[in-house]
N, C-alpha and C. Protein backbone atom coordinates (compact mmCIF):
# COMPACT_ATOMS: atom_id res chain seq x y z
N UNK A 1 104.15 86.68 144.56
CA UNK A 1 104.27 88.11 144.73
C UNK A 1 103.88 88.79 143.41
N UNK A 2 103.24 89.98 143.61
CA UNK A 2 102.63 90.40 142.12
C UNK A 2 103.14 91.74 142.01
N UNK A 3 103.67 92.18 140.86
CA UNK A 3 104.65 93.26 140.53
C UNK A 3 103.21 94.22 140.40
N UNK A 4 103.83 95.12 140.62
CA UNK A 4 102.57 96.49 140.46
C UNK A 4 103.02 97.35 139.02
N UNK A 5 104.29 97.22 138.65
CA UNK A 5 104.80 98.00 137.74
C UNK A 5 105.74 97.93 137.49
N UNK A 6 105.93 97.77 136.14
CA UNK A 6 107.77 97.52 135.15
C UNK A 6 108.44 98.03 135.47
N UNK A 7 109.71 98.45 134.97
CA UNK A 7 110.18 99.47 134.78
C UNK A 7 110.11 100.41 133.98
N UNK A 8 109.16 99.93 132.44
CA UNK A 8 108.89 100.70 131.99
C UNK A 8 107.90 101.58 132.20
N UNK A 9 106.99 100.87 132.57
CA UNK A 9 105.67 101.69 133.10
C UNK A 9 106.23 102.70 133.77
N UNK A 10 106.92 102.91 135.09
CA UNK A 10 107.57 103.53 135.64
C UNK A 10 108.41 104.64 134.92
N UNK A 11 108.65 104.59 134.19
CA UNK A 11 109.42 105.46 133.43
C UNK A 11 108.73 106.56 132.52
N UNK A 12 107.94 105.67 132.15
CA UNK A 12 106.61 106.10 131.24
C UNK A 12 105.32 107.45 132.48
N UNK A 13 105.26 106.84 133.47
CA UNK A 13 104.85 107.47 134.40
C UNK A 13 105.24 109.01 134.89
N UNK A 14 107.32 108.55 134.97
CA UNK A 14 107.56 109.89 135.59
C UNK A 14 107.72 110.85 134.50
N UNK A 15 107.81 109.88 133.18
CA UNK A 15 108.27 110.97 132.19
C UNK A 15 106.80 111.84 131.90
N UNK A 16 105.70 111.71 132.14
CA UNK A 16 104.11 112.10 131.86
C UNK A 16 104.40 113.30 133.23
N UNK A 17 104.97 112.79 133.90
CA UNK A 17 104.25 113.21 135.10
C UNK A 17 105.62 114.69 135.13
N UNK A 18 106.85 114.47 134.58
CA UNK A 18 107.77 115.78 134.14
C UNK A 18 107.06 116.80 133.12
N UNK A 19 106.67 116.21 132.06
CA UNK A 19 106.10 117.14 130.91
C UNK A 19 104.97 117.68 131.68
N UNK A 20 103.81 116.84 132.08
CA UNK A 20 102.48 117.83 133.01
C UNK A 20 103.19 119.13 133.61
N UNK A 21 104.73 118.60 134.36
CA UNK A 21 104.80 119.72 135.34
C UNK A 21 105.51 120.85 134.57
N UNK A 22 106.57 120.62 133.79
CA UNK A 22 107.30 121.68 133.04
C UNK A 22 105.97 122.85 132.33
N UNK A 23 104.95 122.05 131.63
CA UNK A 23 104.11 122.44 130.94
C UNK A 23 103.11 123.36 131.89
N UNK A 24 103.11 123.70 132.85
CA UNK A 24 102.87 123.87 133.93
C UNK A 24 103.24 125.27 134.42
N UNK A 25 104.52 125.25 134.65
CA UNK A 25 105.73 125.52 134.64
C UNK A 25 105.62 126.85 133.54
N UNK A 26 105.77 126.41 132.80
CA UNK A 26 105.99 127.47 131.72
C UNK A 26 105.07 128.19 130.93
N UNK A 27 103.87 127.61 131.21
CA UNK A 27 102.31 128.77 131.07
C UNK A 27 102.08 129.87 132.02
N UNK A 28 102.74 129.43 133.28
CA UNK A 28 102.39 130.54 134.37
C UNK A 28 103.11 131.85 134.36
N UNK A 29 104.41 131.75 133.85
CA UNK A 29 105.22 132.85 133.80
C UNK A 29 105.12 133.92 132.77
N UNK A 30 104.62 132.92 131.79
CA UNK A 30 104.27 133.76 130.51
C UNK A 30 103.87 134.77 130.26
N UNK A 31 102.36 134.74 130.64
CA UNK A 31 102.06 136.20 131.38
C UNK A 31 102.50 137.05 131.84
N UNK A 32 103.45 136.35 132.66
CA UNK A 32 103.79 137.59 133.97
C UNK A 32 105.05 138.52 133.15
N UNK A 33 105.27 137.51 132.12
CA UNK A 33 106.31 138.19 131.57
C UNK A 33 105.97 139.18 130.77
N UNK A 34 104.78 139.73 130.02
CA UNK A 34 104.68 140.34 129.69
C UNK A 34 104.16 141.71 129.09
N UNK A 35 104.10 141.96 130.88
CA UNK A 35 103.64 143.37 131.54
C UNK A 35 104.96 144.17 131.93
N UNK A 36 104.78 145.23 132.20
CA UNK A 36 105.64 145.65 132.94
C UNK A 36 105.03 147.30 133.91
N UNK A 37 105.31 146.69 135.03
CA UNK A 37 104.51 147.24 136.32
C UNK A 37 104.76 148.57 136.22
N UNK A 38 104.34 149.75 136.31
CA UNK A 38 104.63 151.08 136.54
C UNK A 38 105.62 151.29 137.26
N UNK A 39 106.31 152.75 137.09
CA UNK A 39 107.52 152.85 137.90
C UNK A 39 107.10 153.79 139.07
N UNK A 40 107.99 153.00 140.56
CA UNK A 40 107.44 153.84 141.80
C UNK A 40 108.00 155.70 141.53
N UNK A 41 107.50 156.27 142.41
CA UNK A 41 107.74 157.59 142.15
C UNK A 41 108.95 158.01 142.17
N UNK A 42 109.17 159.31 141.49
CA UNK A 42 111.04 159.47 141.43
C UNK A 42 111.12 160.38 142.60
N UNK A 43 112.42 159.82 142.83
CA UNK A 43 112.78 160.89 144.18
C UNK A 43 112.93 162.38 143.87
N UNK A 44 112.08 162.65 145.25
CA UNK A 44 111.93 164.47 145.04
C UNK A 44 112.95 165.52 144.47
N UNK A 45 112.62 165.99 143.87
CA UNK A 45 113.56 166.76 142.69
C UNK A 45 113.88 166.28 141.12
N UNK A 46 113.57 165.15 141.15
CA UNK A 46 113.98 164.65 139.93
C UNK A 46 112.35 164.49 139.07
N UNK A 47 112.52 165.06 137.79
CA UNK A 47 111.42 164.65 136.97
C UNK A 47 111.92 163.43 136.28
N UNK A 48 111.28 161.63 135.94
CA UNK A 48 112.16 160.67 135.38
C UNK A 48 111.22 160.33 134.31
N UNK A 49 111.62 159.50 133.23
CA UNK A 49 110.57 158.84 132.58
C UNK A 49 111.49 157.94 132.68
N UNK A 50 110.89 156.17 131.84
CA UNK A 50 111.34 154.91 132.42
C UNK A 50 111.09 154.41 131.17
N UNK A 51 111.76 153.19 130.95
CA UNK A 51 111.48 152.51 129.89
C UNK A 51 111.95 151.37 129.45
N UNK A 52 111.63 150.86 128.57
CA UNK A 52 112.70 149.67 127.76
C UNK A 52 113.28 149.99 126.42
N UNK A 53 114.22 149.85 126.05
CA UNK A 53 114.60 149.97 124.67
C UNK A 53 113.89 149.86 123.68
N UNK A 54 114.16 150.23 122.55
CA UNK A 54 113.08 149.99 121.30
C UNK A 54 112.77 148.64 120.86
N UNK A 55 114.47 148.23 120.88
CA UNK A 55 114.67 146.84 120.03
C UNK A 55 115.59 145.85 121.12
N UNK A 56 115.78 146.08 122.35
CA UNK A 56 115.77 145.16 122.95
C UNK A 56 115.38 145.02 124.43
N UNK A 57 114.55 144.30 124.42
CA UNK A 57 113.16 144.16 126.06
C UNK A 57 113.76 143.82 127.49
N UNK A 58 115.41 143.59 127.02
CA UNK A 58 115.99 143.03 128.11
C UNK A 58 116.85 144.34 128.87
N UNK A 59 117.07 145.45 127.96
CA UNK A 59 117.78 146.81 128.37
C UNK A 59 116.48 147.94 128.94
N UNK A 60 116.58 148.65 130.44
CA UNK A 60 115.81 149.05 130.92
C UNK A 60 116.29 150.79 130.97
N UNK A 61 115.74 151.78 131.11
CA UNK A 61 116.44 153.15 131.41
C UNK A 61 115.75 154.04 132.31
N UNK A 62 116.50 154.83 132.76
CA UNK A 62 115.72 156.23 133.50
C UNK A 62 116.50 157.25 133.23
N UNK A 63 115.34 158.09 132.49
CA UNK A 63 115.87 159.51 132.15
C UNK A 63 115.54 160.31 132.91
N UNK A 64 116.21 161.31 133.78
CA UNK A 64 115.79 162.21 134.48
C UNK A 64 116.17 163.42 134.69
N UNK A 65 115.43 164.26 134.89
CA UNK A 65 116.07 165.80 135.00
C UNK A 65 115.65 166.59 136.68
N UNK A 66 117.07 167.09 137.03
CA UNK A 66 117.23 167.38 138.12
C UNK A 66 116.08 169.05 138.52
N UNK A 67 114.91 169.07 138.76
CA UNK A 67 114.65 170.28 139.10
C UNK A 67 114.43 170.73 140.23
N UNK A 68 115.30 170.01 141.27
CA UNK A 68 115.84 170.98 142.43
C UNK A 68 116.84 171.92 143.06
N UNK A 69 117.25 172.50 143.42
CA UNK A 69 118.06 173.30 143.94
C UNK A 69 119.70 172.89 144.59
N UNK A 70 119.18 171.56 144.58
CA UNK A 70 120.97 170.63 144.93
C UNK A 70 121.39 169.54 144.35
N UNK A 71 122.21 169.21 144.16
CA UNK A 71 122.88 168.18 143.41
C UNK A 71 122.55 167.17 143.87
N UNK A 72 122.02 166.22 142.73
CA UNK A 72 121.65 164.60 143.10
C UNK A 72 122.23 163.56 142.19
N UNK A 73 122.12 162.31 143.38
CA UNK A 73 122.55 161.02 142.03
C UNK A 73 121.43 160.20 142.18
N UNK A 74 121.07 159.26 141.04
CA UNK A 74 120.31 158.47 140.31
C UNK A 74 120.60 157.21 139.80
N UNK A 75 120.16 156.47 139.76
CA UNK A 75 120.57 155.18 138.79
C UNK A 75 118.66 154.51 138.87
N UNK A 76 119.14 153.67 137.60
CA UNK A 76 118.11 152.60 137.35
C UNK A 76 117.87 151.42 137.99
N UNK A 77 117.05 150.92 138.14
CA UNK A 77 117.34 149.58 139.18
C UNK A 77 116.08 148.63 138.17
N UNK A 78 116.62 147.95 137.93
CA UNK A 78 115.83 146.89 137.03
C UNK A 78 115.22 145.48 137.57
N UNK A 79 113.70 145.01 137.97
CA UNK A 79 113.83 144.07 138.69
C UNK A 79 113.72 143.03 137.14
N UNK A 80 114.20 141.94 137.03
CA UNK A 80 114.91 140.66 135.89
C UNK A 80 114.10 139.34 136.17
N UNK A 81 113.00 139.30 137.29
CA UNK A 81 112.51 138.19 136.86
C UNK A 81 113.16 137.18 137.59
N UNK A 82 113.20 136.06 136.24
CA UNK A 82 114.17 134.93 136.65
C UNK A 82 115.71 135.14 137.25
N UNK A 83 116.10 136.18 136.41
CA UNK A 83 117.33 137.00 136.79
C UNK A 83 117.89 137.46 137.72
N UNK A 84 118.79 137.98 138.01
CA UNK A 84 119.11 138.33 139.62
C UNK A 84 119.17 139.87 138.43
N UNK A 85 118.40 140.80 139.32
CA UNK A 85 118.10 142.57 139.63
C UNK A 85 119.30 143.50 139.12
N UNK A 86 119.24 144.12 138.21
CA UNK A 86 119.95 144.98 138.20
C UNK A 86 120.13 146.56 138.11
N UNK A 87 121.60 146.95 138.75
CA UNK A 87 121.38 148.36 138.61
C UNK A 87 122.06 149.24 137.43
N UNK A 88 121.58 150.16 137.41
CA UNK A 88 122.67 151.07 136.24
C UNK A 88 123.62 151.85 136.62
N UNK A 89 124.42 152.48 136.05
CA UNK A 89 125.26 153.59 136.39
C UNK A 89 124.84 154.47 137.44
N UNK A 90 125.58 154.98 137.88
CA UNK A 90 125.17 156.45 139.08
C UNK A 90 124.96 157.45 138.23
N UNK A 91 123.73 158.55 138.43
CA UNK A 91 124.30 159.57 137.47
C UNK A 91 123.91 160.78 138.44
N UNK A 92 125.07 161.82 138.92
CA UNK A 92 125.17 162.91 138.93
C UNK A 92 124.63 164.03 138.53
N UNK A 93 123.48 165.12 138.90
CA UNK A 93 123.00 166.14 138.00
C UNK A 93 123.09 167.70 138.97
N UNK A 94 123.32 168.06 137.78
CA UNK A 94 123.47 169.29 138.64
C UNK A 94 122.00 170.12 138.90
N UNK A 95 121.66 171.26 139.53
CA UNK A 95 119.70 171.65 139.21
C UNK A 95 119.99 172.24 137.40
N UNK A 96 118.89 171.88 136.82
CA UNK A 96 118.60 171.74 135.50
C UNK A 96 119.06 170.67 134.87
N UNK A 97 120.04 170.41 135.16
CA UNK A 97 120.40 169.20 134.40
C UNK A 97 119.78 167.78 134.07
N UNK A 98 120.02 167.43 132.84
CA UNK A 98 119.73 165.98 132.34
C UNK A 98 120.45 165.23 132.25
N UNK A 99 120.09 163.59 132.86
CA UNK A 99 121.17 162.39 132.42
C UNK A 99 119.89 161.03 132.51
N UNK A 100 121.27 159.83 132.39
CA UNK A 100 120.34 158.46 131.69
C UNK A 100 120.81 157.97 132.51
N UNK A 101 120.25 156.78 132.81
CA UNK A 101 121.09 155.47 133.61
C UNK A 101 121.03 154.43 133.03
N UNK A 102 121.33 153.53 132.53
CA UNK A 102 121.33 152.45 131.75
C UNK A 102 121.48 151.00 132.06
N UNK A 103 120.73 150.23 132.29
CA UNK A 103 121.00 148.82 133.05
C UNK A 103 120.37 147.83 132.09
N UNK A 104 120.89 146.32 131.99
CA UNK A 104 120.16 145.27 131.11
C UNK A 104 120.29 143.93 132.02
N UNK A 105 119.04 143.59 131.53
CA UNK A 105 118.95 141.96 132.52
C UNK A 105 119.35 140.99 132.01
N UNK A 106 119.84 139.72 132.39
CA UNK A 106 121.00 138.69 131.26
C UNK A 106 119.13 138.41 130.53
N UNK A 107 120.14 138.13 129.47
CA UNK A 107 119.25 137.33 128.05
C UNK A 107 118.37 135.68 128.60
N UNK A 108 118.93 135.20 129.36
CA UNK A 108 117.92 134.00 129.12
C UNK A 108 117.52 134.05 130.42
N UNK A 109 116.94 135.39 131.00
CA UNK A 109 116.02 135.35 131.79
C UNK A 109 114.67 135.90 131.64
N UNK A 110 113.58 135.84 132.20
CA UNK A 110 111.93 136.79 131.51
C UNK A 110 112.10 137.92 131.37
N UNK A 111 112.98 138.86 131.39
CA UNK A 111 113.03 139.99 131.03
C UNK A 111 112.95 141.16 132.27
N UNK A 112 113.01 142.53 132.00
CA UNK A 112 112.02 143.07 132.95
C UNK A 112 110.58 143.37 133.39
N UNK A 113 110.66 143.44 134.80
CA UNK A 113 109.14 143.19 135.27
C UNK A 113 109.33 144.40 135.80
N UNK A 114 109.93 145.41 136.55
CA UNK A 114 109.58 146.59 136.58
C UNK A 114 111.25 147.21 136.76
N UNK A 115 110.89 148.83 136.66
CA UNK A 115 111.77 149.88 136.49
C UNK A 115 111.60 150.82 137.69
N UNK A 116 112.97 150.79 138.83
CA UNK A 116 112.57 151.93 139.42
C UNK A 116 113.66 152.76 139.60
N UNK A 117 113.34 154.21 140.28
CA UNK A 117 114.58 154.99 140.32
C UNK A 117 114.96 155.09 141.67
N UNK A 118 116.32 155.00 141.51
CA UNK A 118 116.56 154.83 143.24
C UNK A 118 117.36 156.43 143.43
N UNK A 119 117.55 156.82 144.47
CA UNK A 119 118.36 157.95 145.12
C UNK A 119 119.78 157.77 145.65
């Protein structure tokens, strides 16, 4: 009977054949990580701008100002990637008024990939 392969060979094999894939693995996301998609439109009445923090890529915001005629709420909604999605505070405005919403995606995930404002 003729052996096809050691155990080391075997070992040697899957361990080639883990690094190919991790390596793999971790070129593709790279990229993706570091765009960040435009934000969908803000709901009617609200003027928003969107963003990331200065100094940290993982905290997302929406600033917005209410210029309609009735009272609205707002928050940030952060999509995280590897992360599970998050939202920010509710914020309340009265017409004229300004507020923030503030949301952050955990740290050892790709960060944010986009910012939107929800109603």
């Amino acid at each position: 009977m003729t052996k096809l392969f050691t155990g080391s060979a075997v070992r040697t094999l899957v361990r080639g054949a883990a690094a190919a894939g991790l390596t793999v693995a971790l070129a593709v996301p790279a990229t993706a990580a570091v765009s960040v998609a435009p934000v969908v439109a803000a709901p009617p009445g609200l003027s928003c701008d969107t963003g990331k923090h200065a100094i940290d890529d993982h905290t997302g915001y929406a600033l917005c100002r209410n210029n309609g005629a009735t009272t609205q709420t707002f928050w940030a909604h952060l999509v995280c990637g590897w992360s599970p999605d998050v939202d920010g505070e509710h914020v309340t405005l009265r017409p004229g008024d300004s507020g923030q919403s503030t949301a952050h995606c955990a740290g050892l995930g790709s960060g944010i990939g986009e910012i939107h404002v929800r109603p």
